[in-house]
C-alpha atoms as a PDB file:
ATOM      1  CA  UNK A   1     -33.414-224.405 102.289  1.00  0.00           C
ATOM      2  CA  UNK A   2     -31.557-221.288 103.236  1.00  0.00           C
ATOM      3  CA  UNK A   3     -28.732-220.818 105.713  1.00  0.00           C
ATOM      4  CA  UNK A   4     -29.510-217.369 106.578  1.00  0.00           C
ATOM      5  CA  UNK A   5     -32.333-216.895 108.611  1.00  0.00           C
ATOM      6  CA  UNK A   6     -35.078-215.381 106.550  1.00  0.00           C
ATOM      7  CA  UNK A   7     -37.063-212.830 109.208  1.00  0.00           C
ATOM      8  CA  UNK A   8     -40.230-214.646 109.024  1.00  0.00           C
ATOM      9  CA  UNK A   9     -42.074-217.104 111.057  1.00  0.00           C
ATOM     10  CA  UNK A  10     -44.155-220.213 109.969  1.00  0.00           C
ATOM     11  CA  UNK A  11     -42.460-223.147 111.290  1.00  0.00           C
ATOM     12  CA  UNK A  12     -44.143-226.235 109.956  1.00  0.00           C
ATOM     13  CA  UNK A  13     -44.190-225.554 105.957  1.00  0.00           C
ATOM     14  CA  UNK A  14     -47.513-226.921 104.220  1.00  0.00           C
ATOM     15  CA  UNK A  15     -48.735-227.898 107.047  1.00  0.00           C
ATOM     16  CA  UNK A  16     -52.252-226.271 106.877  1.00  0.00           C
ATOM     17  CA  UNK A  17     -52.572-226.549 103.393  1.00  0.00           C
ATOM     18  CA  UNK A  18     -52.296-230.443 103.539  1.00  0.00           C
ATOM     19  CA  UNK A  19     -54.822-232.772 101.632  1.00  0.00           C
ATOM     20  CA  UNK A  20     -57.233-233.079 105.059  1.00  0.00           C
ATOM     21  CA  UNK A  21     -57.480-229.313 104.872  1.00  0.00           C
ATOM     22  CA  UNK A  22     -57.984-229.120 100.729  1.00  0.00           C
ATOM     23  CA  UNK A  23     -60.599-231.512 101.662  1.00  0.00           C
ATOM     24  CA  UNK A  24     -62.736-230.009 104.805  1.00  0.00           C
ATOM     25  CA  UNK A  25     -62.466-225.836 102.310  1.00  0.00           C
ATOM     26  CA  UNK A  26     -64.737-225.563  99.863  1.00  0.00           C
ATOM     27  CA  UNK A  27     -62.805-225.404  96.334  1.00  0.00           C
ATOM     28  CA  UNK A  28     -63.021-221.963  96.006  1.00  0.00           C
ATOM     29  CA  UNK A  29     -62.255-220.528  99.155  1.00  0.00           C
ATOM     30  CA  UNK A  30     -58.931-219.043  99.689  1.00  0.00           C
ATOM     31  CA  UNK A  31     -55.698-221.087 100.852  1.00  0.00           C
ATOM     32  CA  UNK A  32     -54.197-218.351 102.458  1.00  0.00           C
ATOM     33  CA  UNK A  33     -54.405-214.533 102.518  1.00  0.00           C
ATOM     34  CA  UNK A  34     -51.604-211.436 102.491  1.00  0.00           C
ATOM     35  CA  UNK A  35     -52.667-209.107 105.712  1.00  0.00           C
ATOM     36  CA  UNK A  36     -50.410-206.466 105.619  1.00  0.00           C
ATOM     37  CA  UNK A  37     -48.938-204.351 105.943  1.00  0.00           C
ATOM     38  CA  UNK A  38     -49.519-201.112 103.942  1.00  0.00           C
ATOM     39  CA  UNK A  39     -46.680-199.671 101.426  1.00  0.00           C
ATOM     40  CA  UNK A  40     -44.659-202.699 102.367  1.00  0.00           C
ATOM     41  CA  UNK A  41     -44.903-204.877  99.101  1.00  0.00           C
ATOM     42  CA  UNK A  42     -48.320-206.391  99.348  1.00  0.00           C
ATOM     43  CA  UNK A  43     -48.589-205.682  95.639  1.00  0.00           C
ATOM     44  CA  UNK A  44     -45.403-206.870  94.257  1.00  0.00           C
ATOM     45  CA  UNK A  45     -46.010-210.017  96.235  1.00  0.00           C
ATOM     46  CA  UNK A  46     -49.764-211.155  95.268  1.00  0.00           C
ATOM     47  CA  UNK A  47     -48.366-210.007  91.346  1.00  0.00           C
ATOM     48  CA  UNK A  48     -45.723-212.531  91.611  1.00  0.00           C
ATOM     49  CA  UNK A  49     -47.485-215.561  93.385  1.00  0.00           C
ATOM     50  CA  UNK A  50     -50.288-215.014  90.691  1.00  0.00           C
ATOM     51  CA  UNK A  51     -47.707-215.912  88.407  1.00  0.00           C
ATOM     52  CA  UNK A  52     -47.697-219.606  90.129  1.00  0.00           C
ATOM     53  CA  UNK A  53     -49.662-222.162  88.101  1.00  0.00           C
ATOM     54  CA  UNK A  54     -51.113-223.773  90.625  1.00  0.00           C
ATOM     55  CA  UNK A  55     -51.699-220.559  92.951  1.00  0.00           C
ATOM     56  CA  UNK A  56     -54.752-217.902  92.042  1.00  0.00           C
ATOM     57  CA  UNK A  57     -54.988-214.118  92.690  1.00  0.00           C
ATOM     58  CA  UNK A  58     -58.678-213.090  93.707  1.00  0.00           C
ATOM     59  CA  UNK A  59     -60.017-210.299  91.397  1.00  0.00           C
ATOM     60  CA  UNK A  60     -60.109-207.403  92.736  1.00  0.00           C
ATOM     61  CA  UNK A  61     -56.864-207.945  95.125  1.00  0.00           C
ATOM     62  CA  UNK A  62     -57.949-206.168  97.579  1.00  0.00           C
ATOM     63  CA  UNK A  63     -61.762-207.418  99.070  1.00  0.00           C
ATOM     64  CA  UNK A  64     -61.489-205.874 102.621  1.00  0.00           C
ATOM     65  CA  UNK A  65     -64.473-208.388 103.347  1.00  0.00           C
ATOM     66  CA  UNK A  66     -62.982-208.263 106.967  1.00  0.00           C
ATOM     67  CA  UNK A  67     -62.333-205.352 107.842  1.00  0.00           C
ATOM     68  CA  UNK A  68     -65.332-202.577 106.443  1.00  0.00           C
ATOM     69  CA  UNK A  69     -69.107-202.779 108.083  1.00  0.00           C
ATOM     70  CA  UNK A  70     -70.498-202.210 104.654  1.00  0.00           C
ATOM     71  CA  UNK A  71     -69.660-205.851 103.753  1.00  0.00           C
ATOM     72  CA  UNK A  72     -70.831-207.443 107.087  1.00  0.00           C
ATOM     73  CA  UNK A  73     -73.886-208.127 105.768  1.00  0.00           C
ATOM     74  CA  UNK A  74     -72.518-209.797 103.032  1.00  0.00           C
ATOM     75  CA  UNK A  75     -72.071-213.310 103.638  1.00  0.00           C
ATOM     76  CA  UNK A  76     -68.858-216.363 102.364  1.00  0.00           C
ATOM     77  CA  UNK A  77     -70.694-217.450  99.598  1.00  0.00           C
ATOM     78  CA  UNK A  78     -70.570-213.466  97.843  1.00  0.00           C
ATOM     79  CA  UNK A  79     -66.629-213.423  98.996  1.00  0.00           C
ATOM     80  CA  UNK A  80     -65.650-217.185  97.809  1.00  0.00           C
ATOM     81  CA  UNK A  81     -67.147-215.397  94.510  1.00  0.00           C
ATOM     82  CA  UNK A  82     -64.318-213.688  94.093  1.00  0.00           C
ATOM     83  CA  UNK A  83     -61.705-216.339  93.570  1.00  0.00           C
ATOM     84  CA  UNK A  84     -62.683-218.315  90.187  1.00  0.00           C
ATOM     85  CA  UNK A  85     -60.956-220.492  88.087  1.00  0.00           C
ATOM     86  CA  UNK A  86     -61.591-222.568  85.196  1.00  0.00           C
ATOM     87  CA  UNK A  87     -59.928-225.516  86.472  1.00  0.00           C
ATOM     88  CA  UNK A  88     -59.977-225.597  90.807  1.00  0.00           C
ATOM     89  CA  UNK A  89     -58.657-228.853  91.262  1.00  0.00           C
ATOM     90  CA  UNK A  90     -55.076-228.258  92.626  1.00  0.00           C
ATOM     91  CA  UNK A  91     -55.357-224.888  92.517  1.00  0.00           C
ATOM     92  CA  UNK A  92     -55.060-222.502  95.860  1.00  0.00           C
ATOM     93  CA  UNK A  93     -56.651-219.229  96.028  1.00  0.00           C
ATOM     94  CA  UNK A  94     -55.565-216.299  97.692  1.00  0.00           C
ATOM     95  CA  UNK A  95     -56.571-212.079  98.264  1.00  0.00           C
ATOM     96  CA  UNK A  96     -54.354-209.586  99.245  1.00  0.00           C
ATOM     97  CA  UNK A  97     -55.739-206.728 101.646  1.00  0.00           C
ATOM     98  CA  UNK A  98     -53.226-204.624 103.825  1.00  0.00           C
ATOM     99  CA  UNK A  99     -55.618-203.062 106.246  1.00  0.00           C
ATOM    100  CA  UNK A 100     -56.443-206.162 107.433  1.00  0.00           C
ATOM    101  CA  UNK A 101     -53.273-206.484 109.858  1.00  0.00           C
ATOM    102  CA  UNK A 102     -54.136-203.150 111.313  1.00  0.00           C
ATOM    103  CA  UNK A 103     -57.863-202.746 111.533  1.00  0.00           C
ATOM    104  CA  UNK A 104     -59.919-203.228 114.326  1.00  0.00           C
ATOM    105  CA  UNK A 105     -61.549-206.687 114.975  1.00  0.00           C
ATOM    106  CA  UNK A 106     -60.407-208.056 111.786  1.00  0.00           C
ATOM    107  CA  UNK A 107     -58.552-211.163 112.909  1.00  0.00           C
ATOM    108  CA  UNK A 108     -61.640-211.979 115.031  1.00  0.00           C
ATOM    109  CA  UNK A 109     -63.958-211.529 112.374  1.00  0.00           C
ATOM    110  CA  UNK A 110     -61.337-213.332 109.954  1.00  0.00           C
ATOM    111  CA  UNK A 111     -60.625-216.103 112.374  1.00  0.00           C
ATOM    112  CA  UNK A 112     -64.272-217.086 112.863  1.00  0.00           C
ATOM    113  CA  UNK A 113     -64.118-217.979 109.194  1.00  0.00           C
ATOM    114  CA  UNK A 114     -60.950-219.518 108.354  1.00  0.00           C
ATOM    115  CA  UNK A 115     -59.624-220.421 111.721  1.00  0.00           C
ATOM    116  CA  UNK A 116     -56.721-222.667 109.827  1.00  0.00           C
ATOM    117  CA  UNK A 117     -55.954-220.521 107.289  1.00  0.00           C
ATOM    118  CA  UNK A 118     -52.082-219.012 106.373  1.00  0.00           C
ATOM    119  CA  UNK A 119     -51.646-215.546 106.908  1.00  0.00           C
ATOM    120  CA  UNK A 120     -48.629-213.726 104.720  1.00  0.00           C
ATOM    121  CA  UNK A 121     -47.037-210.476 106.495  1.00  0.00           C
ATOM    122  CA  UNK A 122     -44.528-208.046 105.461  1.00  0.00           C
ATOM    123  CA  UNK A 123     -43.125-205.588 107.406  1.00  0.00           C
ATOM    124  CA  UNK A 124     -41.162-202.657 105.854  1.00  0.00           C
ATOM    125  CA  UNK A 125     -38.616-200.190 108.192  1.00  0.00           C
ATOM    126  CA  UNK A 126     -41.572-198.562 109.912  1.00  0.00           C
ATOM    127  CA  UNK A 127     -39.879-194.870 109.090  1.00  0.00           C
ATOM    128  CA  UNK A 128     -39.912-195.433 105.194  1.00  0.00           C
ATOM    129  CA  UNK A 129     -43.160-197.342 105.300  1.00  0.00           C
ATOM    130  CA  UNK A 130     -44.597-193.611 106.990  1.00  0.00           C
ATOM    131  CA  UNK A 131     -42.929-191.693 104.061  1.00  0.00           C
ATOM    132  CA  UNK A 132     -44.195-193.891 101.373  1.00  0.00           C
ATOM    133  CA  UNK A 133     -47.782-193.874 103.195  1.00  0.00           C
ATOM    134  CA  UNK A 134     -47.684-189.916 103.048  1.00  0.00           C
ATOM    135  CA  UNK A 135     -46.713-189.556  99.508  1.00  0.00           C
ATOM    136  CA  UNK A 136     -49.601-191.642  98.446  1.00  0.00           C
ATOM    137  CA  UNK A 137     -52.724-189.926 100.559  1.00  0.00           C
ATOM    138  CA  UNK A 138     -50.488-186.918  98.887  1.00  0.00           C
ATOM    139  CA  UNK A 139     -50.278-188.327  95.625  1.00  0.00           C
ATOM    140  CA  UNK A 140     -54.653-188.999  96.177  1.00  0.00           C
ATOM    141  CA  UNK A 141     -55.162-185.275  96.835  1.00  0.00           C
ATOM    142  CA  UNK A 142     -53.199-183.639  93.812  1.00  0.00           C
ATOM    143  CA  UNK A 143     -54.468-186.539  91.545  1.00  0.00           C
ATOM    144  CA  UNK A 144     -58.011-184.974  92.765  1.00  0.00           C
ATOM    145  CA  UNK A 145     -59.366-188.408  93.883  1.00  0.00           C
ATOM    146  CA  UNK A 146     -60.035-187.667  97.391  1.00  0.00           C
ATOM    147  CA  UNK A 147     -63.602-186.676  97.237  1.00  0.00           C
ATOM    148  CA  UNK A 148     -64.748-189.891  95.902  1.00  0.00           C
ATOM    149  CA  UNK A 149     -67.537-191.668  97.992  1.00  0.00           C
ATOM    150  CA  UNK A 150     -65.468-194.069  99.618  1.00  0.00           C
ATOM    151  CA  UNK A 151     -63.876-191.182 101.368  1.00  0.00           C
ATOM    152  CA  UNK A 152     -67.348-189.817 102.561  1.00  0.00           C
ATOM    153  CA  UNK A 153     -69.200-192.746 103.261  1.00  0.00           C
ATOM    154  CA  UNK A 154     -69.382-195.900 104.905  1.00  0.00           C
ATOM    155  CA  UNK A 155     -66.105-195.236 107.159  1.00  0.00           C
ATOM    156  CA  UNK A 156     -65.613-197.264 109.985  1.00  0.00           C
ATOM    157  CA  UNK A 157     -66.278-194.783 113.244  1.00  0.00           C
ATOM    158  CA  UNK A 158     -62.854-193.309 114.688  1.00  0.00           C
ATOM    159  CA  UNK A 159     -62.144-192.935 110.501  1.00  0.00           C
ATOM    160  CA  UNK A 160     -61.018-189.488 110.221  1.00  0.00           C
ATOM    161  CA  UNK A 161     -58.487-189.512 107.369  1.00  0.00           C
ATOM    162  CA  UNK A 162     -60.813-187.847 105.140  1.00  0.00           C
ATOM    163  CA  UNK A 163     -61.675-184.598 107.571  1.00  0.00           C
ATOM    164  CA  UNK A 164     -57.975-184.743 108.980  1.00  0.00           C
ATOM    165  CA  UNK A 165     -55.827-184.618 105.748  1.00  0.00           C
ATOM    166  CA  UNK A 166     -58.409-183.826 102.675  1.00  0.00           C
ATOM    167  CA  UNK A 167     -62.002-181.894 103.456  1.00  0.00           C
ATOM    168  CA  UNK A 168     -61.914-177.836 102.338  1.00  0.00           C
ATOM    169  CA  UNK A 169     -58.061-177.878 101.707  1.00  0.00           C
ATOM    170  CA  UNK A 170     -56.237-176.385  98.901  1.00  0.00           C
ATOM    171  CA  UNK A 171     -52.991-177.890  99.455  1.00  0.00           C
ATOM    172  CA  UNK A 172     -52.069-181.227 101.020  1.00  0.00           C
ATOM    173  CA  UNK A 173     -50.461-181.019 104.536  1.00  0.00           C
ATOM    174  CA  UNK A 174     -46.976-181.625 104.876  1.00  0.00           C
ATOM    175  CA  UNK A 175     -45.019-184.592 106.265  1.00  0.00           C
ATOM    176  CA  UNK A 176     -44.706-182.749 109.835  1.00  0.00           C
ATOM    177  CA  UNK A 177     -48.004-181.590 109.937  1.00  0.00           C
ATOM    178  CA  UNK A 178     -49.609-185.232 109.256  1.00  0.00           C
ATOM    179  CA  UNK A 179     -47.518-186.383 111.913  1.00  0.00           C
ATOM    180  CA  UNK A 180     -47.903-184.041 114.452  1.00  0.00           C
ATOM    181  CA  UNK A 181     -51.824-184.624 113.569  1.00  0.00           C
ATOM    182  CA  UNK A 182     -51.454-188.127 114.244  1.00  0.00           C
ATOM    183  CA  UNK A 183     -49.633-187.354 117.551  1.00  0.00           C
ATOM    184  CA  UNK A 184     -52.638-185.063 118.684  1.00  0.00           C
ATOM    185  CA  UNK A 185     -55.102-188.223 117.959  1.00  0.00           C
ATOM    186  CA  UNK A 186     -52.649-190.772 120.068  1.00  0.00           C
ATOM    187  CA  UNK A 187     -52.333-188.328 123.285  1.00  0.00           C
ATOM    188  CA  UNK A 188     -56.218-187.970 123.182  1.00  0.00           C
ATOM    189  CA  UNK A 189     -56.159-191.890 122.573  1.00  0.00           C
ATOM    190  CA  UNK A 190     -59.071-192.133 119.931  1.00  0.00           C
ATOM    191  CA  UNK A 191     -59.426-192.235 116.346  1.00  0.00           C
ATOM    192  CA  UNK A 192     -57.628-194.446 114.393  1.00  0.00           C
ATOM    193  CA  UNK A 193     -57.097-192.502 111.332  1.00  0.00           C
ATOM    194  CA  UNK A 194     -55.283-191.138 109.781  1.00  0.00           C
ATOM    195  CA  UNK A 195     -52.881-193.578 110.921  1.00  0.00           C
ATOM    196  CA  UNK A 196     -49.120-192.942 109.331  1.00  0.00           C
ATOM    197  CA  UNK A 197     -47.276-193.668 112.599  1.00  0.00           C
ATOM    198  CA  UNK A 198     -49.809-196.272 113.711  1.00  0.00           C
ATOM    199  CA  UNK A 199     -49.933-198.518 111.011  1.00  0.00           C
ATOM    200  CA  UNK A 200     -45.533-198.793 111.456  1.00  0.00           C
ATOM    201  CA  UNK A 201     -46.739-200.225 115.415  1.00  0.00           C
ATOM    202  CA  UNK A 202     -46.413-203.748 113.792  1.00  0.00           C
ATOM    203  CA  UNK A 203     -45.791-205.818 117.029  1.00  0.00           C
ATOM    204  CA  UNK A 204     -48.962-204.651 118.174  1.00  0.00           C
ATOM    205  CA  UNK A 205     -51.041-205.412 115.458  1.00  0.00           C
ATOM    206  CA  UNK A 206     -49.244-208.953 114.958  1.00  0.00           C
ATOM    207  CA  UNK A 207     -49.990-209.679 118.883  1.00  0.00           C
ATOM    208  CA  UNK A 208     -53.956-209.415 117.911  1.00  0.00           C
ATOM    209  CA  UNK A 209     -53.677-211.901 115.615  1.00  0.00           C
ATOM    210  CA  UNK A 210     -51.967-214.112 117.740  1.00  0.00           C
ATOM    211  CA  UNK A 211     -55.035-213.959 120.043  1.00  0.00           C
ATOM    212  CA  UNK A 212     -56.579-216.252 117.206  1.00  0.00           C
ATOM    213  CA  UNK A 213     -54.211-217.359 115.310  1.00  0.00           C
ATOM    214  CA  UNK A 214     -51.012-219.409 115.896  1.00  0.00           C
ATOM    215  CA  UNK A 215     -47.805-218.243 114.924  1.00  0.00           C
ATOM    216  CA  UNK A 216     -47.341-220.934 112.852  1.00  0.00           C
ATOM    217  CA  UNK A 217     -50.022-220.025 110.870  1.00  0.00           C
ATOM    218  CA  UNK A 218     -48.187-216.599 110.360  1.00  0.00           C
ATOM    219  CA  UNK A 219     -45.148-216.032 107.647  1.00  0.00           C
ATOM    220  CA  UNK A 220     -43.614-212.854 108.054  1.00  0.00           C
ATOM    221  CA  UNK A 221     -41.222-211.542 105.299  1.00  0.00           C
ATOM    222  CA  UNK A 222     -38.882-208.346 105.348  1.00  0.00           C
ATOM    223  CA  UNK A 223     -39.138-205.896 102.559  1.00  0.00           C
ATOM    224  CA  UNK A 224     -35.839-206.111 101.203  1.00  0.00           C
ATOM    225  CA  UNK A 225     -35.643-209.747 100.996  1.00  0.00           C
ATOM    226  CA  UNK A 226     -38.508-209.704  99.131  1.00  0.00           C
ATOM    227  CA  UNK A 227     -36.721-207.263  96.762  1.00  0.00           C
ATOM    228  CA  UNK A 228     -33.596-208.339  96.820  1.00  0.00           C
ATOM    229  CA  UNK A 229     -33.931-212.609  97.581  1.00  0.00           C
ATOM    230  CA  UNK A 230     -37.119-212.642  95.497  1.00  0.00           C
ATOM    231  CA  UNK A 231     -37.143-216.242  94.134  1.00  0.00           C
ATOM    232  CA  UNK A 232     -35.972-217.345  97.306  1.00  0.00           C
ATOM    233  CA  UNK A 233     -38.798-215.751  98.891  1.00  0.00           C
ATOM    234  CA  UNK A 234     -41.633-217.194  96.937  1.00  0.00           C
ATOM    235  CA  UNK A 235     -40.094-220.690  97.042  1.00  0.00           C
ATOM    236  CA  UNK A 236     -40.676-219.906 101.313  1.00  0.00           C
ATOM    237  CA  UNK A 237     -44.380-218.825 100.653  1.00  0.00           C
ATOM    238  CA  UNK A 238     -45.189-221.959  98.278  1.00  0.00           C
ATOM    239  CA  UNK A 239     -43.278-224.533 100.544  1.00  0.00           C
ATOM    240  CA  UNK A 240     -45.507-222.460 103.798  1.00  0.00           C
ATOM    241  CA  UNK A 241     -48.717-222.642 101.525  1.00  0.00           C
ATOM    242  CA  UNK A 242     -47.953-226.112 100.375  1.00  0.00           C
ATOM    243  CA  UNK A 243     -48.254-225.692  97.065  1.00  0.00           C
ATOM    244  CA  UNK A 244     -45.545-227.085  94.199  1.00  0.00           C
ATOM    245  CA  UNK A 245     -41.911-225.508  93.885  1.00  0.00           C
ATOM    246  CA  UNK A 246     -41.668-224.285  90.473  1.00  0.00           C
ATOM    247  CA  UNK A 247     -38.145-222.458  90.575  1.00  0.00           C
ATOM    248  CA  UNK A 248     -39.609-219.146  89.666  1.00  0.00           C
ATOM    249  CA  UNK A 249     -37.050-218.876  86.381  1.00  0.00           C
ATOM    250  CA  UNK A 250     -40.120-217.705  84.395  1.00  0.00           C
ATOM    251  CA  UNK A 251     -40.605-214.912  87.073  1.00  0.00           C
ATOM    252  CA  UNK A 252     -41.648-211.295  85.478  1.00  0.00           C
ATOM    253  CA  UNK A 253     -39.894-208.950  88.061  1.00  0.00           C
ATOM    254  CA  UNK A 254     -41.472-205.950  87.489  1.00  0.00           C
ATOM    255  CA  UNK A 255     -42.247-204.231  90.848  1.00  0.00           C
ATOM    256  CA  UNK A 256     -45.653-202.972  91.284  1.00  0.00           C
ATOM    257  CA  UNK A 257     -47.406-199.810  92.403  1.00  0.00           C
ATOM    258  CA  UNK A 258     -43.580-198.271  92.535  1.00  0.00           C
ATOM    259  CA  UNK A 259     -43.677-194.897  94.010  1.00  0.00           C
ATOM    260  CA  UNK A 260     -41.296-192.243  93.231  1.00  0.00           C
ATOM    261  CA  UNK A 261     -41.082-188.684  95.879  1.00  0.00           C
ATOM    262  CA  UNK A 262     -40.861-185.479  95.135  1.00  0.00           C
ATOM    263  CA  UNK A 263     -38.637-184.730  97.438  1.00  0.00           C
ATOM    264  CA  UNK A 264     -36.849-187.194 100.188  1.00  0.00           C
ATOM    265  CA  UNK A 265     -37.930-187.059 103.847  1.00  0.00           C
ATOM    266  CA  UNK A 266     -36.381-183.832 105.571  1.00  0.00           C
ATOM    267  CA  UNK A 267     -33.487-184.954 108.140  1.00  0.00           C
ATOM    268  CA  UNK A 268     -35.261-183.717 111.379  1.00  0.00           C
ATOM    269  CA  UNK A 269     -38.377-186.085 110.563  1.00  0.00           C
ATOM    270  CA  UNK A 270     -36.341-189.022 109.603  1.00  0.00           C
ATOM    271  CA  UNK A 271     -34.370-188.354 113.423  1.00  0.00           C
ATOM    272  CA  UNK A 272     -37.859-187.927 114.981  1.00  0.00           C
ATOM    273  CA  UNK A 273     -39.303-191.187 113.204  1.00  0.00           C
ATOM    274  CA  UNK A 274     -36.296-193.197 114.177  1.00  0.00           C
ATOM    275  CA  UNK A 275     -36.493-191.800 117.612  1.00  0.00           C
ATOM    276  CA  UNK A 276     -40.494-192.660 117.330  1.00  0.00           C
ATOM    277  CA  UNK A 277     -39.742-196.229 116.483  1.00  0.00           C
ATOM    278  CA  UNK A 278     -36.580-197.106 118.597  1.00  0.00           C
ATOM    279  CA  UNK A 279     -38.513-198.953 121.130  1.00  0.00           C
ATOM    280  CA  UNK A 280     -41.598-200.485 119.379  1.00  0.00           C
ATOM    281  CA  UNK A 281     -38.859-202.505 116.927  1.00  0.00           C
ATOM    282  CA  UNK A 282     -36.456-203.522 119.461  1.00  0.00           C
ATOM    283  CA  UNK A 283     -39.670-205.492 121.277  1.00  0.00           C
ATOM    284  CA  UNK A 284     -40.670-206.255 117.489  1.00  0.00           C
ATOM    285  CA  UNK A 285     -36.832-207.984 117.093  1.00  0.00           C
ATOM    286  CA  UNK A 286     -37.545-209.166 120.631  1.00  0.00           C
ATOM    287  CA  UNK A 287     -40.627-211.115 119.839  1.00  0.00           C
ATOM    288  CA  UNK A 288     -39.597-212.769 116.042  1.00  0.00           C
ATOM    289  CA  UNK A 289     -36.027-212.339 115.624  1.00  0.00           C
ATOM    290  CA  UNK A 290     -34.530-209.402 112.969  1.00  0.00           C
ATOM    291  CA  UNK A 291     -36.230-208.677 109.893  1.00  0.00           C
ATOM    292  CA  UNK A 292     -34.538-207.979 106.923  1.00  0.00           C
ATOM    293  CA  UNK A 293     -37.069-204.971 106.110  1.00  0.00           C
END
């Protein structure tokens, strides 16, 4: 469809959404899911396929069924609950939860339920994907919403955002001081949170799922195509999730969960992040080809 090469992989379009498949998934269990990764467009991108007549958002968009112990005893039934319809024939269901890609065991736990199923991934430069991860912990301490429950309880073990970055401070931590936090936690080799450098380690976190998954079950999209090529985009994801080109003319742009800094990323930590990520993207750009990110 394009010329241009369109940084993502997912070479046999439709292909595991065809009618054998509809058939063998229950109706309301989802046709494909967006992984990941964090700050890199997840929102934008369920927003606009949920715009798709025949494609449906799950409410909330984020489950994280996979990926937290509290749900584990939960079972498919109590997660297929939250994709619902009126009318399910035709229709393709999908969630959107960006810790997926990066937690632990969740594309073991993920692929012994939907071992077919698609599996959406963007990837955003690594070094603005940290910045825009800091302002929003940032933006969750000055907004006061830190000490919520969710923070306290129920964490996976090796979860120490909350302690690290939030517990008995009076002002949030700057950029430098999360990351050299974060640096601390990777020489000692444990904990994985907080996890603003981490989460940018993308090859590494795609090679897990390819322990389970194919990687033609994987399409991975670059950040600024989705922003800047959007229609041409979705028309990929729909041909990938085999569902119905609608030309996307009736498309409401508007970006979501848009995040605007206080002040831009100091030189010295943009050098160090670049320096940081030099290496890890070059095997990244090895592996898929380049990413328009």
């Amino acid at each position: 469809m394009m010329k241009r090469k369109l940084s993502l992989l997912g070479k046999k379009p439709g292909y595991l959404l065809s009618q054998a498949m509809r058939a063998i998934l229950p109706s309301n269990s989802p046709g494909f899911i967006i992984i990941g990764a964090q700050k890199c467009g997840t929102s934008s991108l369920h927003y606009y396929l949920n715009q798709h007549p025949d494609l449906v958002a799950s409410r909330p968009k984020e489950l994280h069924f996979f990926n937290r112990e509290i749900y584990f005893d939960k079972d498919l039934r109590w997660y297929n609950s939250h994709f619902k319809h009126m009318y399910r024939k035709g229709k393709v269901f999908f969630e959107s939860t960006p810790a997926y890609i990066y937690h632990p065991n969740t594309a073991r736990h993920l692929y012994e339920s939907y071992p077919e199923i698609c599996l959406l991934v963007l990837l955003r430069d690594p070094v603005n994907r940290a910045y825009s991860a800091y302002n929003h912990y940032r933006d969750i301490f000055e907004k006061g919403l830190a000490n919520r429950s969710i923070w306290s309880k129920n964490r996976r073990q090796g979860n120490c955002l909350y302690e690290r970055l939030y517990r008995n401070r009076t002002s949030f931590p700057t950029f430098r001081e999360c990351i050299n936090i974060e640096l601390e936690l990777l020489a000692d080799n444990c904990e994985f949170e907080p996890s603003i450098l981490r989460r940018g380690l993308y090859l590494e976190q795609l090679k897990e799922y390819w322990r389970y998954f194919s990687k033609e079950q994987t399409l991975i999209i670059g950040f600024k195509d989705l922003i800047e090529r959007t229609e041409q985009i979705l028309t990929c994801v729909t041909d990938f999730v085999g569902a119905r080109d609608v030309g996307w003319s009736f498309l409401n742009r508007t970006p979501r969960n848009a995040r605007f800094y206080p002040e831009p990323m100091h030189t010295e930590d943009n050098e160090f992040l670049e320096d940081f990520y030099l290496l890890p993207s070059r095997a990244l750009f090895e592996e898929i080809g380049p990413v328009a990110w």
